[in-house]
Protein backbone atom coordinates (compact mmCIF):
# COMPACT_ATOMS: atom_id res chain seq x y z
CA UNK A 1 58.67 51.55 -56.76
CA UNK A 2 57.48 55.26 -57.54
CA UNK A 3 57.15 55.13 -61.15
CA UNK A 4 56.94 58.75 -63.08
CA UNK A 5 55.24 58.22 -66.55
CA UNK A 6 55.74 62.12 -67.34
CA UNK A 7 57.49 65.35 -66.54
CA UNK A 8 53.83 66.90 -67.74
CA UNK A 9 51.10 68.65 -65.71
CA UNK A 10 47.87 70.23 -66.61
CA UNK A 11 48.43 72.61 -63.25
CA UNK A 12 51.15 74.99 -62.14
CA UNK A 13 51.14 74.19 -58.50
CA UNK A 14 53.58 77.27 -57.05
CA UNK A 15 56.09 74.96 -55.65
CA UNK A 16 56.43 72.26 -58.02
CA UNK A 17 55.99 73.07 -61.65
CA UNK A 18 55.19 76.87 -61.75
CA UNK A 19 55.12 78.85 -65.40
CA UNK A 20 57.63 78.58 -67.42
CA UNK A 21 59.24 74.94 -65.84
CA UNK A 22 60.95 73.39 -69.18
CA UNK A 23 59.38 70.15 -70.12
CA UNK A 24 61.75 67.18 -71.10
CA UNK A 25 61.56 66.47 -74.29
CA UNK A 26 59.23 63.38 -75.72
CA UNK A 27 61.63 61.19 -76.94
CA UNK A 28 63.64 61.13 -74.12
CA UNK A 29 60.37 59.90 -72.11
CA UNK A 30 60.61 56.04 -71.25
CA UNK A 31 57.78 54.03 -73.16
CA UNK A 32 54.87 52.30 -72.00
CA UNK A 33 57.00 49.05 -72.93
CA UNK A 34 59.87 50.59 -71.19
CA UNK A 35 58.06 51.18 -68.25
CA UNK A 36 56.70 47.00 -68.40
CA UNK A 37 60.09 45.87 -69.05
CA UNK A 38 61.57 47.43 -66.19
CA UNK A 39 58.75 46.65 -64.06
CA UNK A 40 59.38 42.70 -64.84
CA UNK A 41 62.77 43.08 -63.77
CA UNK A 42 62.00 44.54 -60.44
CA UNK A 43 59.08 42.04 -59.85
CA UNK A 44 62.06 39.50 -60.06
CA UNK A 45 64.20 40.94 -57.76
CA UNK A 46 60.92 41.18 -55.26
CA UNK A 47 59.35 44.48 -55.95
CA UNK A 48 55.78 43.85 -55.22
CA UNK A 49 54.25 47.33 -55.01
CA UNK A 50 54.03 50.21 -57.90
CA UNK A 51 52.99 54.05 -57.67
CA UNK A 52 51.95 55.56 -60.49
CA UNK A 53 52.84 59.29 -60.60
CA UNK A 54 54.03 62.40 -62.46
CA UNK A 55 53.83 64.76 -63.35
CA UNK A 56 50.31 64.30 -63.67
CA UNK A 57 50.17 60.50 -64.49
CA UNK A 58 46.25 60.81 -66.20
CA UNK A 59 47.90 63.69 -69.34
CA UNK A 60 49.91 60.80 -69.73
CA UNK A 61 48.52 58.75 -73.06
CA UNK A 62 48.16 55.33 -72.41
CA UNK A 63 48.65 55.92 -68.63
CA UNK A 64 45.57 53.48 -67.81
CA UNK A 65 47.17 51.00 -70.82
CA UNK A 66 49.98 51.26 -68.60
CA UNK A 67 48.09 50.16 -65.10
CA UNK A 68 46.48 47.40 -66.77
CA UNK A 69 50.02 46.34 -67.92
CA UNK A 70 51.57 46.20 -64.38
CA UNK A 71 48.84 44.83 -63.06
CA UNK A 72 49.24 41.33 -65.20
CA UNK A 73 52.98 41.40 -64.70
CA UNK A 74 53.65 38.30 -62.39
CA UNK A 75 54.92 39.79 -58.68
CA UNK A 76 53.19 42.49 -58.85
CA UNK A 77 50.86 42.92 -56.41
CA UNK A 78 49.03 46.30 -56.05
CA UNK A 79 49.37 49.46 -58.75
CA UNK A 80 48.38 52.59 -56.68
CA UNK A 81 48.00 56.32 -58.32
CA UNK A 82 48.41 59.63 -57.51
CA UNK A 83 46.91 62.44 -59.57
CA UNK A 84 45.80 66.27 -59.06
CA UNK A 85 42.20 64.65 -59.50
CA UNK A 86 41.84 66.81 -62.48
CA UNK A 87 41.02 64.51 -65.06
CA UNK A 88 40.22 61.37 -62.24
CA UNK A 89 35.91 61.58 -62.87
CA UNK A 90 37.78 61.54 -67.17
CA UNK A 91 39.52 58.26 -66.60
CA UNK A 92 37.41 57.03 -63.59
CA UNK A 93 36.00 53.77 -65.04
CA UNK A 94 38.99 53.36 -67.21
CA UNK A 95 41.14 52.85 -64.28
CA UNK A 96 38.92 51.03 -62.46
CA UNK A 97 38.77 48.54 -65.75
CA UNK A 98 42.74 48.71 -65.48
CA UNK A 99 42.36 47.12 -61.68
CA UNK A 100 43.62 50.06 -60.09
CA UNK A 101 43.78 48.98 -56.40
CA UNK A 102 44.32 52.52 -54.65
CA UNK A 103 44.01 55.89 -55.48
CA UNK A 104 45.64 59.37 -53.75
CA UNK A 105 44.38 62.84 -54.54
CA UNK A 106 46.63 66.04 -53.93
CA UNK A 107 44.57 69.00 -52.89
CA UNK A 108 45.92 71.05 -50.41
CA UNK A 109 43.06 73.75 -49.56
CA UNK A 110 39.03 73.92 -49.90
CA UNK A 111 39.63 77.75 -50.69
CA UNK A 112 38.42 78.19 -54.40
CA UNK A 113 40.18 81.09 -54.59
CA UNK A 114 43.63 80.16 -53.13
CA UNK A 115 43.41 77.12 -55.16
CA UNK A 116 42.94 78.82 -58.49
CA UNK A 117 45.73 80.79 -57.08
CA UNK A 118 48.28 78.00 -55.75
CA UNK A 119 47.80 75.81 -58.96
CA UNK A 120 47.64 78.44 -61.88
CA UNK A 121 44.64 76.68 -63.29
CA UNK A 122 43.21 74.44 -61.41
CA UNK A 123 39.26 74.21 -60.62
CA UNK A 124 38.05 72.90 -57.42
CA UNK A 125 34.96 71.81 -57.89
CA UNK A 126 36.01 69.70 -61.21
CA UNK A 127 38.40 67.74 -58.08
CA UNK A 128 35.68 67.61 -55.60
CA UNK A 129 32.99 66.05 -57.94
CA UNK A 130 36.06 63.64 -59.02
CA UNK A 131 36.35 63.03 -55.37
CA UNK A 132 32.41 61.82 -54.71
CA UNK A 133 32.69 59.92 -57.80
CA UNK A 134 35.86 58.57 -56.87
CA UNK A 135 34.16 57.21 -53.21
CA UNK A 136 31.24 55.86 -54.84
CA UNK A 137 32.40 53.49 -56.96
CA UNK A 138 35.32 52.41 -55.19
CA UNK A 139 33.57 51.98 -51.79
CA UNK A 140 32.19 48.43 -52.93
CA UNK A 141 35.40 47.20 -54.22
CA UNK A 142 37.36 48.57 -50.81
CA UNK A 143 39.62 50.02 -53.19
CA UNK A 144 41.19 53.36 -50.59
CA UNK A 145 41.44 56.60 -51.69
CA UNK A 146 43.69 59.19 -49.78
CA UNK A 147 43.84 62.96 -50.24
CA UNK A 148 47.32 64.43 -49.90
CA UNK A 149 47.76 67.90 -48.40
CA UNK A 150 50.88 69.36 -48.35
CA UNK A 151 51.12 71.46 -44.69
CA UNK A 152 50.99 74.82 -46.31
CA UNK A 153 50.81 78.30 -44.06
CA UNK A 154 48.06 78.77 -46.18
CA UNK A 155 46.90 82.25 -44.49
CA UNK A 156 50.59 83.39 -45.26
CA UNK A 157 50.21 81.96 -48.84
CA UNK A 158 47.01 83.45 -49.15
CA UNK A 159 48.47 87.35 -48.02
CA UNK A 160 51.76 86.41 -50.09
CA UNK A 161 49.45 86.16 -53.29
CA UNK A 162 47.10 88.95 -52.40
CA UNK A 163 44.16 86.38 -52.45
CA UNK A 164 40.83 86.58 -49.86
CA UNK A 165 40.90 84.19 -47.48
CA UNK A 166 39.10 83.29 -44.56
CA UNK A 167 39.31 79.89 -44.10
CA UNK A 168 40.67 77.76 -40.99
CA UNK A 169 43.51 76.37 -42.82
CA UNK A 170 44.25 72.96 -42.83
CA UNK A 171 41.64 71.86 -40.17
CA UNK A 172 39.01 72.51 -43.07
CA UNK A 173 40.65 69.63 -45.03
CA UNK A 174 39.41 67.42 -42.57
CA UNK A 175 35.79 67.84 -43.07
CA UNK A 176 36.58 65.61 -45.75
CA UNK A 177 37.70 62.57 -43.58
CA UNK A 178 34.49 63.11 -41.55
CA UNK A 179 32.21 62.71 -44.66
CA UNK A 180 33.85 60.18 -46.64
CA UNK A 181 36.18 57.30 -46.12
CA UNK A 182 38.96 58.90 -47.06
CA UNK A 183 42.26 59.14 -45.32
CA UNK A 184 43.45 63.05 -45.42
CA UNK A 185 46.95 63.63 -44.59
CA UNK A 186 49.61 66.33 -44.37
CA UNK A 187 52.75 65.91 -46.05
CA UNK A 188 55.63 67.97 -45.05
CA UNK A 189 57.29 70.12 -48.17
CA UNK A 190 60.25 68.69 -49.51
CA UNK A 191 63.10 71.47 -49.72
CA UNK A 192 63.82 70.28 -52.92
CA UNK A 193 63.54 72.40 -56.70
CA UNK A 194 60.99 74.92 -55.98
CA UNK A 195 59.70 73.66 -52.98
CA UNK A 196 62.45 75.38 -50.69
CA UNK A 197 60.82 78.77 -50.98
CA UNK A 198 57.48 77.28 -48.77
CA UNK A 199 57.40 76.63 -45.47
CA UNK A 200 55.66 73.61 -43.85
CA UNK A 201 53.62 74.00 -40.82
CA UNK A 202 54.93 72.20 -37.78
CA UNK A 203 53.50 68.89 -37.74
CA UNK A 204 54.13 68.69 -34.10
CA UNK A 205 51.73 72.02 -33.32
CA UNK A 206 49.22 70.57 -35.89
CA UNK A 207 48.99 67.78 -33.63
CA UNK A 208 48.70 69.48 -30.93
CA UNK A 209 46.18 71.68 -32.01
CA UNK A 210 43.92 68.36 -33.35
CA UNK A 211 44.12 66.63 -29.91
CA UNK A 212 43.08 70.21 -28.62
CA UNK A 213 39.80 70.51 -31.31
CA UNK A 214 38.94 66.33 -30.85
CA UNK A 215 40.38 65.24 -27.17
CA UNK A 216 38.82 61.80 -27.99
CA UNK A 217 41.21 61.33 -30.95
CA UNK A 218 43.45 58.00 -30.36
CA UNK A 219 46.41 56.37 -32.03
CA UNK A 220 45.34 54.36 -35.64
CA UNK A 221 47.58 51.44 -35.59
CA UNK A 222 45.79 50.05 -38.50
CA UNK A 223 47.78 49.72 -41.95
CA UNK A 224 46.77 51.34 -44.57
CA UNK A 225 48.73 51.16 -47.37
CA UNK A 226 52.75 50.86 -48.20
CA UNK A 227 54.05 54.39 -47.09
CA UNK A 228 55.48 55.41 -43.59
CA UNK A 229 52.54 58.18 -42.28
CA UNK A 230 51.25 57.97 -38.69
CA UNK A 231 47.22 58.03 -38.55
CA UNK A 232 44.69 58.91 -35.71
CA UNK A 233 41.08 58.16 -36.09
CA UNK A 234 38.25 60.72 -34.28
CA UNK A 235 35.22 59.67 -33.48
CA UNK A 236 32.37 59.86 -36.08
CA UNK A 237 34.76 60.44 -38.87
CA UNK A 238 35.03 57.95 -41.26
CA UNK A 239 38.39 58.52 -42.90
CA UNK A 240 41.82 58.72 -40.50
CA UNK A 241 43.82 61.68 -40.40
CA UNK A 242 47.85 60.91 -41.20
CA UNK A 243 51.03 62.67 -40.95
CA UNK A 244 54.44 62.05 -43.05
CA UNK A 245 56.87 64.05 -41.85
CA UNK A 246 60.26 63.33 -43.69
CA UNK A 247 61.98 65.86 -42.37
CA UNK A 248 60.63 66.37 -38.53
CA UNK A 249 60.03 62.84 -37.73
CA UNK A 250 62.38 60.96 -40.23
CA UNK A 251 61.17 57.49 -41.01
CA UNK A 252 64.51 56.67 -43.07
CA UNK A 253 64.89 53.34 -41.36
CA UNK A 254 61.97 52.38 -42.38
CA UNK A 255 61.88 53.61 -45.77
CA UNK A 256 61.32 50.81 -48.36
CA UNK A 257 60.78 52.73 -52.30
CA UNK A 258 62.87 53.66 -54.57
CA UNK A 259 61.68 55.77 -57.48
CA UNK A 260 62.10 55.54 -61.36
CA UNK A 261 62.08 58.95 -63.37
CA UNK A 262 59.92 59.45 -67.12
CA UNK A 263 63.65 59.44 -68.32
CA UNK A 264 64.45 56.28 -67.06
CA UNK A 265 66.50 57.17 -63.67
CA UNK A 266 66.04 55.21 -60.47
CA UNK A 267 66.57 57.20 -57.36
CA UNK A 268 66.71 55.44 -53.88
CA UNK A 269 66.31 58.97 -51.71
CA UNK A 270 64.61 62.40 -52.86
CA UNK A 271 67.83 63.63 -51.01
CA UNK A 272 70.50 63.00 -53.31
CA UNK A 273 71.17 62.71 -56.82
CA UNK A 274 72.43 59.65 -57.17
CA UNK A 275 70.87 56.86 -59.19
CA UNK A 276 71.19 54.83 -62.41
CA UNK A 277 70.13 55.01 -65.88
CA UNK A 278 68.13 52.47 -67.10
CA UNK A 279 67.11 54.11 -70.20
CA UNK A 280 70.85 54.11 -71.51
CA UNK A 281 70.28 50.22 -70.99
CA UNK A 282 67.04 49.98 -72.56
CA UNK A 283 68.13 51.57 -75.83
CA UNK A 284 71.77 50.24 -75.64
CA UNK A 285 73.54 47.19 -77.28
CA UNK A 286 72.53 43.99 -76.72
CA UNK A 287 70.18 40.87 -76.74
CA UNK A 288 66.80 41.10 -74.04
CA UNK A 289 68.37 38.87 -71.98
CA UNK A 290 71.07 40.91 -71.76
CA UNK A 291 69.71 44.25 -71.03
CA UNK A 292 66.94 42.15 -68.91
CA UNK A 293 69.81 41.34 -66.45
CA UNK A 294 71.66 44.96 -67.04
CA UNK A 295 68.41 46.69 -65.47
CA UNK A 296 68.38 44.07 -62.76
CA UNK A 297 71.79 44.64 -62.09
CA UNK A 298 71.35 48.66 -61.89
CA UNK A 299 67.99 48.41 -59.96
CA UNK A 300 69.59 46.10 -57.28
CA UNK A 301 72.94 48.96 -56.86
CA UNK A 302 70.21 51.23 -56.02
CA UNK A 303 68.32 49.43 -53.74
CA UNK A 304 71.45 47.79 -51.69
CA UNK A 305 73.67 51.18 -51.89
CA UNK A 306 70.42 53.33 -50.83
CA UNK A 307 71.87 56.25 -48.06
CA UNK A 308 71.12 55.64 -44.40
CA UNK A 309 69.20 58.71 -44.23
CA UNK A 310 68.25 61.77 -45.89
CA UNK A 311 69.85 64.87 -44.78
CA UNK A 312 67.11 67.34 -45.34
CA UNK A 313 67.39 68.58 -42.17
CA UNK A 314 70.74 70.13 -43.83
CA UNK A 315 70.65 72.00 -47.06
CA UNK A 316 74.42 71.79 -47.30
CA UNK A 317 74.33 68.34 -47.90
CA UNK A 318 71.37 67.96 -50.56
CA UNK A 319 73.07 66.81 -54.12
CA UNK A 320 69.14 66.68 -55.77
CA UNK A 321 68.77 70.06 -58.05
CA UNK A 322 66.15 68.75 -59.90
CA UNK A 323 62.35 69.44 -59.41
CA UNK A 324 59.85 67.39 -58.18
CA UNK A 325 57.84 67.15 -61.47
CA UNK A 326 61.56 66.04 -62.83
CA UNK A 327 61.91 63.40 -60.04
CA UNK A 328 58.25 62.22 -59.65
CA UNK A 329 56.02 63.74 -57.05
């Protein structure tokens, strides 16, 4: 379970929560109890695995109060993160007193200047000394950290925002897998909210152009962690590179997460906007027990009446409207 603890970011990343996005007001924002209660309920029905996202989950108050929460709540079995790395080297120790067991960092270009540009305010360096940090203290507890790229044209985005660039593009990224153990790997853009005005590269020609730059590179069949991306390890790096690519190689068979809102929606597919409101049960009539076995009831319609597949492939069909920083990214 993807669990959003806020609509809020401290960046404007262009296709996800540029200027002048609305923010959802506070009150309608699940609790941190909220967030426990319904986490119980899904341990029972045999959720074992929680994300922690946003948003950006660390401008969420209480957000490492939170992890610590889950992470005594009996089924539970691993509380992951992901965060714009902003405010990681902040809450660093915090989350690693929380028990944190896995952390992912978005960053989709080494360009200072395209990434001031692409996030509005972000500062690169501020995520790259997060990063070192980050590797250094969880290296002796072999707690994994993964850095997220979405597969920007980011030459295009570069020209399309009037901003120098000379990098390589996305190959740069994975100078980072070759110093540190960390997994890099390209995400495909969801053409959902304001992601459908950016193209993704083609995973398929990014491929082809790493097999091309390292012909040693082979197959990683290892597993490393809950989600459906396929890695390849090069020799003398010491991080894999992955690919998840919803849209050009659809892993909806295999998908196993559904995803709770800060409002209090769960969502079994990005896709479509169905769901059910477990917030309206949280703050409705009724003893615990009762709404204890209401949000059971809702989270187990999702999971059992999740779609076949996602039909991104096909605008025509989407039903989601909403943004990503709505949905949880």
């Amino acid at each position: 379970m993807r669990i959003s603890v806020t609509d809020r970011c401290n960046l404007r990343c262009l296709y996800c929560m540029p200027d002048g996005v609305k923010q959802v007001p506070m009150e309608e924002i699940l609790t941190l109890e909220e967030y426990a209660f319904i986490a119980r309920q899904a341990a029972d029905l045999g959720i074992r695995k929680i994300k922690i996202t946003g948003g950006e989950p660390l401008v969420r108050l209480g957000c490492c109060q939170l992890i610590h929460m889950l992470k005594h709540t009996p089924g539970i079995e691993k509380v992951t993160i992901t965060t714009n790395g902003m405010l990681l080297e902040t809450y660093l120790d915090d989350l690693m007193d929380a028990g944190i067991d896995g952390i992912n960092i978005s960053l989709d270009t080494l360009d200072k200047d395209l990434y001031r540009a692409l996030t509005g305010r972000g500062d690169l360096e501020t995520v790259l000394r997060a990063l070192k940090r980050a590797v250094k203290a969880c290296q002796g507890r072999r707690i994994p950290i993964k850095l997220n790229a979405v597969s920007l044209d980011l030459k295009a985005l570069a020209e399309q925002l009037g901003c120098p660039y000379g990098g390589p593009g996305w190959a740069e990224l994975l100078d980072i897998a070759r110093q540190y153990p960390v997994d890099v790997r390209f995400i495909e853009m969801m053409p959902i909210g304001f992601g459908r005005q950016y193209r993704s590269l083609d995973h398929g020609a990014m491929l082809k152009e790493l097999r091309r730059l390292y012909p040693d590179m082979e197959t990683d069949d290892r597993i490393h962690g809950n989600g459906p991306a396929v890695y390849y390890r090069i020799p003398g790096f010491l991080g894999s590179v992955g690919f998840i690519s919803a849209i050009h190689g659809k892993f909806c068979h295999s998908c196993n997460r559904v995803r709770l809102t800060s409002r209090g929606y769960v969502k079994s597919c990005l896709c479509y906007e169905d769901g059910e409101d477990l917030r309206a049960v949280l703050r409705g009539a009724g003893t615990e027990r009762e709404r204890a076995l209401q949000v059971k009831e809702a989270v187990k319609r999702a999971v059992l009446l999740k779609p076949g597949a996602h039909c991104f492939e096909d605008p025509r069909g989407i039903t989601e409207q909403q943004s990503m920083a709505r949905i949880g990214g």
